[in-house]
Protein backbone atom coordinates (compact mmCIF):
# COMPACT_ATOMS: atom_id res chain seq x y z
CA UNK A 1 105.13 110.38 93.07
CA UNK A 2 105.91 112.51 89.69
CA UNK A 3 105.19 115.99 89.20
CA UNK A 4 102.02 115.28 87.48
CA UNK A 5 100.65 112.52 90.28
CA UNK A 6 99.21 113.01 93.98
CA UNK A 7 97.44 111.27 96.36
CA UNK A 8 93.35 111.41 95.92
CA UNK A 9 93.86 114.12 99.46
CA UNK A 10 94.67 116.55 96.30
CA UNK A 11 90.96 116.14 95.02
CA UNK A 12 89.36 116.91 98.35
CA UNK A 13 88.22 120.53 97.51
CA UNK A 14 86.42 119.28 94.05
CA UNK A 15 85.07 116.59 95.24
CA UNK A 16 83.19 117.97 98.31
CA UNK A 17 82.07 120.71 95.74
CA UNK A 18 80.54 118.58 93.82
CA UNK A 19 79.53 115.75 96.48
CA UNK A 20 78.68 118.14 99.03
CA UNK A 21 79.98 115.30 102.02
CA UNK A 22 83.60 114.50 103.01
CA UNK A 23 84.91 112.03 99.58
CA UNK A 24 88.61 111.42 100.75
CA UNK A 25 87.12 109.30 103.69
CA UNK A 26 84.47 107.45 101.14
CA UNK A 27 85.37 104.12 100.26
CA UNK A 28 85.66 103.02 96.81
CA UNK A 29 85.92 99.50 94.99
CA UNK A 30 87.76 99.25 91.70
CA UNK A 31 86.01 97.59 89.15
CA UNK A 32 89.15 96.57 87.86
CA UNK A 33 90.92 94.56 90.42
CA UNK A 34 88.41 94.66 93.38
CA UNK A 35 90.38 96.28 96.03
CA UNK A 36 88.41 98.49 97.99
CA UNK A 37 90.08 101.42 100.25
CA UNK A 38 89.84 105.31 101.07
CA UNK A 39 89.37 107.92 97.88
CA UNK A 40 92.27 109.86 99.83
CA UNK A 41 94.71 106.91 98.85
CA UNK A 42 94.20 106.79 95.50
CA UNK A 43 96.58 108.21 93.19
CA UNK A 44 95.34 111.48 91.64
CA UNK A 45 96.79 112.70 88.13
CA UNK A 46 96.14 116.10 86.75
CA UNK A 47 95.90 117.49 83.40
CA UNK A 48 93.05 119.22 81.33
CA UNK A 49 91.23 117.57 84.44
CA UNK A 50 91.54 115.08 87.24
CA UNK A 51 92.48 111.18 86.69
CA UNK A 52 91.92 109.31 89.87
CA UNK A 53 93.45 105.89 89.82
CA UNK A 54 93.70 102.49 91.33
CA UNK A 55 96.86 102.15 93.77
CA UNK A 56 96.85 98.70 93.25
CA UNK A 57 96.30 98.27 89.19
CA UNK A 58 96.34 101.50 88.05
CA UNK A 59 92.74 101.14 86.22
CA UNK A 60 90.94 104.76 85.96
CA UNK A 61 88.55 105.13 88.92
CA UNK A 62 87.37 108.03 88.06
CA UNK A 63 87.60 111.63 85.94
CA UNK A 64 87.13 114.98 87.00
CA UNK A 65 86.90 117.89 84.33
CA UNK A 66 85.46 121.31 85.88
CA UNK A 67 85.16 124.23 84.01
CA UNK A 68 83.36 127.60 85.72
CA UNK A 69 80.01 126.51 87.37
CA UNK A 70 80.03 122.96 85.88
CA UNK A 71 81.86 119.39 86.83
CA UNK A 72 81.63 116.55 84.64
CA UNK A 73 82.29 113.28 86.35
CA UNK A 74 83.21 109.82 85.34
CA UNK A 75 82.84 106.76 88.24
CA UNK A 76 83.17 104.11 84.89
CA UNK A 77 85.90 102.33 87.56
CA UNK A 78 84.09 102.50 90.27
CA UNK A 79 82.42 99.10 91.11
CA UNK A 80 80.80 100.91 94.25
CA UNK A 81 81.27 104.10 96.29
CA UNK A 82 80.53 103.89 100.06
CA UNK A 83 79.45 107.50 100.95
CA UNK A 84 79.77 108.38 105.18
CA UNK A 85 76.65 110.32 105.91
């Protein structure tokens, strides 16, 4: 992995902010390709905000952009996102 790129484990901390459950444990499907597997294996790329992609296609799964008190998120490449309760 490049300097820029981490596994989705890197997005934890944001994404139980804003989810308020465990994410890296939810299972995702990419609308992309279909494969299904654990947020925490995605590949996470940062920037002006977060770029969580596909391991096996490398389609967008989702974006991240937080800034003070607000998130904006984008689950565009998410087919479906199994939440553990």
């Amino acid at each position: 992995m490049g300097a820029l790129m981490l596994d989705g484990n890197a997005a934890a901390g944001v994404l139980q902010e804003i989810f308020a459950v465990e994410m890296t444990t939810a299972v995702g499907t990419c609308d992309s390709c279909g494969a299904a597997g654990e947020v925490g294996r995605v590949q996470l790329y940062r920037g002006a905000g977060l770029i969580l992609r596909c391991p096996s296609c490398e389609a967008v799964l989702m974006k991240i952009v937080t800034s003070g008190t607000r998130a904006w998120v984008d689950l565009r490449g998410l087919r479906t996102l199994q939440l553990n309760a």
